[in-house]
PDB file of N, CA and C in Angstrom:
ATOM      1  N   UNK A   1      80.339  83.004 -23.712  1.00  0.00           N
ATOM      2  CA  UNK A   1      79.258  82.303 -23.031  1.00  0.00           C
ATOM      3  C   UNK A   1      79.477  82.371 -21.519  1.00  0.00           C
ATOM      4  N   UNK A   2      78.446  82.635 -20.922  1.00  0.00           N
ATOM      5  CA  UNK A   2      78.620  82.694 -19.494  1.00  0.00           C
ATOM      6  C   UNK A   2      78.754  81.611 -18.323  1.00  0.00           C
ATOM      7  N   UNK A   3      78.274  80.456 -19.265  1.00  0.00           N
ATOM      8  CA  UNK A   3      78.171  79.083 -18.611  1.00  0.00           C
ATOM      9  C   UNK A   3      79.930  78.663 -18.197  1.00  0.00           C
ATOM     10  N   UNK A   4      80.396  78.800 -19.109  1.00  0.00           N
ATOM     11  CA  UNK A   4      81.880  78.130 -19.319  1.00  0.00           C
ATOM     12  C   UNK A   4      82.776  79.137 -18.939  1.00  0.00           C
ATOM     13  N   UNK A   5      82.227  80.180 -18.295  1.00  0.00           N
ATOM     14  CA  UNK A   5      83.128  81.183 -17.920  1.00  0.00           C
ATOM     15  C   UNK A   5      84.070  80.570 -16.755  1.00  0.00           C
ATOM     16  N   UNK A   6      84.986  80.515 -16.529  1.00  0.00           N
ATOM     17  CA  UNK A   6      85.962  80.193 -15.615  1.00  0.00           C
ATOM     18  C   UNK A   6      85.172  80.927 -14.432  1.00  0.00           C
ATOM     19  N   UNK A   7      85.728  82.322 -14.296  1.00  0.00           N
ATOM     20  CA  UNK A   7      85.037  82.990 -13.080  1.00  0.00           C
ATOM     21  C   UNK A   7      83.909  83.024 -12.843  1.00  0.00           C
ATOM     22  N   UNK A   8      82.924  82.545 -12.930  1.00  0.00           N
ATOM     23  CA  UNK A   8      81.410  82.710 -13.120  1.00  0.00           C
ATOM     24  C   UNK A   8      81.527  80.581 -11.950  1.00  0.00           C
ATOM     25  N   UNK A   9      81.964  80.470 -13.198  1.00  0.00           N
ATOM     26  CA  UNK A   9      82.020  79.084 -11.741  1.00  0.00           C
ATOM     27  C   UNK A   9      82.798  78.551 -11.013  1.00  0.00           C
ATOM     28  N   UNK A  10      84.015  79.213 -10.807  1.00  0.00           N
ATOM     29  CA  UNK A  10      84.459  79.514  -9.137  1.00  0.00           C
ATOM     30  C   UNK A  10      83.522  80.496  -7.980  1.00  0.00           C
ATOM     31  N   UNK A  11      82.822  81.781  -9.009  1.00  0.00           N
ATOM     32  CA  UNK A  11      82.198  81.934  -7.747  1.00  0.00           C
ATOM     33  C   UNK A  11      81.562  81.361  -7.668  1.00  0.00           C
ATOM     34  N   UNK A  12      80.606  80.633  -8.012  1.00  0.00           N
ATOM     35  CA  UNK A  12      79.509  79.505  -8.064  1.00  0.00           C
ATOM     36  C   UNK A  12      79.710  78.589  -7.094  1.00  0.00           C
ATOM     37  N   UNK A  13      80.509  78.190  -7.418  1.00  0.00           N
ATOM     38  CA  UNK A  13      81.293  76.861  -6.204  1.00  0.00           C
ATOM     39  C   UNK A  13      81.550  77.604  -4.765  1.00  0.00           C
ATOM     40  N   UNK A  14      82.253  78.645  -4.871  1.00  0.00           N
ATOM     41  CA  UNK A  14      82.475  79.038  -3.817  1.00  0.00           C
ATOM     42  C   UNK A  14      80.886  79.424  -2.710  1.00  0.00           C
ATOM     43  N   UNK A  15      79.901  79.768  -3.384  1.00  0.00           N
ATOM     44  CA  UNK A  15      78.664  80.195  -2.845  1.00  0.00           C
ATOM     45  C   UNK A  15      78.345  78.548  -2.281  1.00  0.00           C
ATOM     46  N   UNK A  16      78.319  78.001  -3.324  1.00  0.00           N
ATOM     47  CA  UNK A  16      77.783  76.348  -2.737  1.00  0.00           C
ATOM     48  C   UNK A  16      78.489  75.925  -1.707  1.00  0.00           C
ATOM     49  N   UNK A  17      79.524  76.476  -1.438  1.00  0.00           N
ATOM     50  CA  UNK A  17      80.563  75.965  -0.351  1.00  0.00           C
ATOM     51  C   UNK A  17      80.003  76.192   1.064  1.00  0.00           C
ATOM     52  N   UNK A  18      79.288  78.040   1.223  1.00  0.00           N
ATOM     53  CA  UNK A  18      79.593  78.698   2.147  1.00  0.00           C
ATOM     54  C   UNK A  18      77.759  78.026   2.862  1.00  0.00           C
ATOM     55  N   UNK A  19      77.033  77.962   1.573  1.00  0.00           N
ATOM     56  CA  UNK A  19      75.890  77.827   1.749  1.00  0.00           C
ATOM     57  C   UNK A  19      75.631  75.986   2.670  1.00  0.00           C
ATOM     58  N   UNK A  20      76.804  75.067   2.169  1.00  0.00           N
ATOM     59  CA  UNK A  20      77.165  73.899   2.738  1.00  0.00           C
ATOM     60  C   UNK A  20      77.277  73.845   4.183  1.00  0.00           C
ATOM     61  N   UNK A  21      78.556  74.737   4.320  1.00  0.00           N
ATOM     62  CA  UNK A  21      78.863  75.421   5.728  1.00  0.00           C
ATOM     63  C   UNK A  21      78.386  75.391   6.764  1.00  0.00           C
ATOM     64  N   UNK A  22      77.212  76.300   6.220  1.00  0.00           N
ATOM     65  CA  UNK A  22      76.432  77.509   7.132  1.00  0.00           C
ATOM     66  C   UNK A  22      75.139  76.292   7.582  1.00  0.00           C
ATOM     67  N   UNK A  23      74.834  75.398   6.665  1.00  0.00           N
ATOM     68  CA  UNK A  23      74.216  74.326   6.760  1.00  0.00           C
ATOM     69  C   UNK A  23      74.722  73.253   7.582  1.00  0.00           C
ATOM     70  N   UNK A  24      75.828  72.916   7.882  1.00  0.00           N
ATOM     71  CA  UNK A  24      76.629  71.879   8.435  1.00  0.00           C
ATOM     72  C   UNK A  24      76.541  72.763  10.084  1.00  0.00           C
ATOM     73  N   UNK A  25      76.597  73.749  10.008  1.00  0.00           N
ATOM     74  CA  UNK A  25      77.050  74.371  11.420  1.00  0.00           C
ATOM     75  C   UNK A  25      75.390  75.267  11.912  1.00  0.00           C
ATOM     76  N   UNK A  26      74.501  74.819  11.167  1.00  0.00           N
ATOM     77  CA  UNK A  26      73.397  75.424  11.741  1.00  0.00           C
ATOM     78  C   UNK A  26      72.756  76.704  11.363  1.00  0.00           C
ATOM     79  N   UNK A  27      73.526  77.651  10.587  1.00  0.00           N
ATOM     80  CA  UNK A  27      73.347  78.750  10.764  1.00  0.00           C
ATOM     81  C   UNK A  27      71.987  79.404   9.763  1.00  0.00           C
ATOM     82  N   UNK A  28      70.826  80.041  10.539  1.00  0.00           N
ATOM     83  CA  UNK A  28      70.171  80.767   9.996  1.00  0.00           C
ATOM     84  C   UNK A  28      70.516  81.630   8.780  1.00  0.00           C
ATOM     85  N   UNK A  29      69.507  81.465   7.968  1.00  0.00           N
ATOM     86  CA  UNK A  29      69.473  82.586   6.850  1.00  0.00           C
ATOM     87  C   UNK A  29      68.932  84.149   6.951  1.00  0.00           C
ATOM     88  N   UNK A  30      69.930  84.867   7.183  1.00  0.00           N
ATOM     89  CA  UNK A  30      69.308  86.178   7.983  1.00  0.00           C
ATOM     90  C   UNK A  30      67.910  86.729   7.439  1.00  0.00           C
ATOM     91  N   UNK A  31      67.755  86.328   6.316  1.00  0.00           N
ATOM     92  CA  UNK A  31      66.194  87.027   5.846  1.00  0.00           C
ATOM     93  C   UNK A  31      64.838  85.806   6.419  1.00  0.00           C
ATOM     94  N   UNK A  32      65.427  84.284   6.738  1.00  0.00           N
ATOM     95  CA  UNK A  32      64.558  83.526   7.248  1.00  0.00           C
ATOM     96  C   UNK A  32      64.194  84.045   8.638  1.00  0.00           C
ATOM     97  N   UNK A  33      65.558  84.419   8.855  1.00  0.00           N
ATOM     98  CA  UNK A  33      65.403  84.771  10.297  1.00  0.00           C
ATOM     99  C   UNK A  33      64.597  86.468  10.920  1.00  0.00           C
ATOM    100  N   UNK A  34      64.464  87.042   9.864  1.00  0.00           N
ATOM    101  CA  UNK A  34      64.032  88.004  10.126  1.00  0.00           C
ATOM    102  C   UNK A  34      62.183  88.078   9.731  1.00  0.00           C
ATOM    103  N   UNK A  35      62.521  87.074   8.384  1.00  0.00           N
ATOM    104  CA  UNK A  35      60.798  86.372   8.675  1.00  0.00           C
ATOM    105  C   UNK A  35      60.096  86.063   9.358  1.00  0.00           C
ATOM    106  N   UNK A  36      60.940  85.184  10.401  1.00  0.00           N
ATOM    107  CA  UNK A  36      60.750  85.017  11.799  1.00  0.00           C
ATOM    108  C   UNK A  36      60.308  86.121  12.691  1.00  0.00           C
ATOM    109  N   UNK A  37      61.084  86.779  12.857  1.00  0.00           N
ATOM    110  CA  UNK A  37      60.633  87.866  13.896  1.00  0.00           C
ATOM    111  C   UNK A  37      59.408  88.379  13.661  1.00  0.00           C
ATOM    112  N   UNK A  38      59.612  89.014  12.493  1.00  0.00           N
ATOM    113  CA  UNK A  38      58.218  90.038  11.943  1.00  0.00           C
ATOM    114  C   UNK A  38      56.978  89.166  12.208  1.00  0.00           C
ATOM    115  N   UNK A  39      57.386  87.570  11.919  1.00  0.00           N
ATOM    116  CA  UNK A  39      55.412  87.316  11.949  1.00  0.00           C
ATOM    117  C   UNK A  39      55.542  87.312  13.402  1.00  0.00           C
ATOM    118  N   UNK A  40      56.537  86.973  14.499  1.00  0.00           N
ATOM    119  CA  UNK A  40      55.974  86.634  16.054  1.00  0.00           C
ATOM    120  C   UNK A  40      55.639  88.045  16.796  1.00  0.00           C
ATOM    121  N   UNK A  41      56.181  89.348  15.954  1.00  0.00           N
ATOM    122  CA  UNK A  41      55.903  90.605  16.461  1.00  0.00           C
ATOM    123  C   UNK A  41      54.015  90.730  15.530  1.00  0.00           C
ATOM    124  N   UNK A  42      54.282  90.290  14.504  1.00  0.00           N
ATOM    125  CA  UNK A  42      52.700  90.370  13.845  1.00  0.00           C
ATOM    126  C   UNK A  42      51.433  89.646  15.083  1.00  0.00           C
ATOM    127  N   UNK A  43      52.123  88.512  15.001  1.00  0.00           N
ATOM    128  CA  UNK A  43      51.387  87.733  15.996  1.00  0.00           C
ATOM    129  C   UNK A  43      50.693  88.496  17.338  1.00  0.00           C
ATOM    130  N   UNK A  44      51.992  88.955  18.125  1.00  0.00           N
ATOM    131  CA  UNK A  44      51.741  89.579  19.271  1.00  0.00           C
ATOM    132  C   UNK A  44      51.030  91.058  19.371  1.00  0.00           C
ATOM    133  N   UNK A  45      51.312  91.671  18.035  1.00  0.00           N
ATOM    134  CA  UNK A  45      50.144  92.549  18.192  1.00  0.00           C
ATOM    135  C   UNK A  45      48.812  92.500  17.988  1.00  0.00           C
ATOM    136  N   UNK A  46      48.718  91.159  16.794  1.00  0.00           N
ATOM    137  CA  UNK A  46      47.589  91.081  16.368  1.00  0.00           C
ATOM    138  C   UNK A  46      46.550  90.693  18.314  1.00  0.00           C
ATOM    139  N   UNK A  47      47.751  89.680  18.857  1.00  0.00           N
ATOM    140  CA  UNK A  47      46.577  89.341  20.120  1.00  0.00           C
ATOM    141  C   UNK A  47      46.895  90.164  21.223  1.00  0.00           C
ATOM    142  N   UNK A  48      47.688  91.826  20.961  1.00  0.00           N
ATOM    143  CA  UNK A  48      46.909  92.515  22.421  1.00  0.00           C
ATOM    144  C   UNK A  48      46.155  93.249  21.589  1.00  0.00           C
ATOM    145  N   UNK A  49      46.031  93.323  20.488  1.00  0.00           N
ATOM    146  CA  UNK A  49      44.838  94.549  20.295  1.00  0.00           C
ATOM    147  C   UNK A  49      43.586  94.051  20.709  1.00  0.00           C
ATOM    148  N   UNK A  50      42.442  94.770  21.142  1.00  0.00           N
ATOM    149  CA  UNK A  50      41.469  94.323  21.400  1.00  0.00           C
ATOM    150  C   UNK A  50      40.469  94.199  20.480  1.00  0.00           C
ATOM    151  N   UNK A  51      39.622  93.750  20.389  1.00  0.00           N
ATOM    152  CA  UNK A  51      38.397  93.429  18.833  1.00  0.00           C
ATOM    153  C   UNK A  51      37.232  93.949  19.512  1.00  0.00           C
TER     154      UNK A  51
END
């Protein structure tokens, strides 16, 4: 069973740890953060193109 696997939930824990972390110290989620970019580059082209 995969639930009760020993290794299956150390890494588990360990992910919850880093994800704690990264939360405690601020840190962006690189794909949030790249969500980010793309719409403010979407944005900015959408308003120099002209209509």
């Amino acid at each position: 069973m995969l639930i009760s696997n020993f290794r299956f939930r150390m890494i588990h824990l360990l992910m919850i740890g880093i994800l704690a972390v990264e939360s405690i110290f601020n840190v962006k989620c690189p794909i949030t953060w790249l969500e980010y970019k793309l719409m403010i580059t979407a944005i900015y082209i959408n308003f120099m193109t002209p209509m």
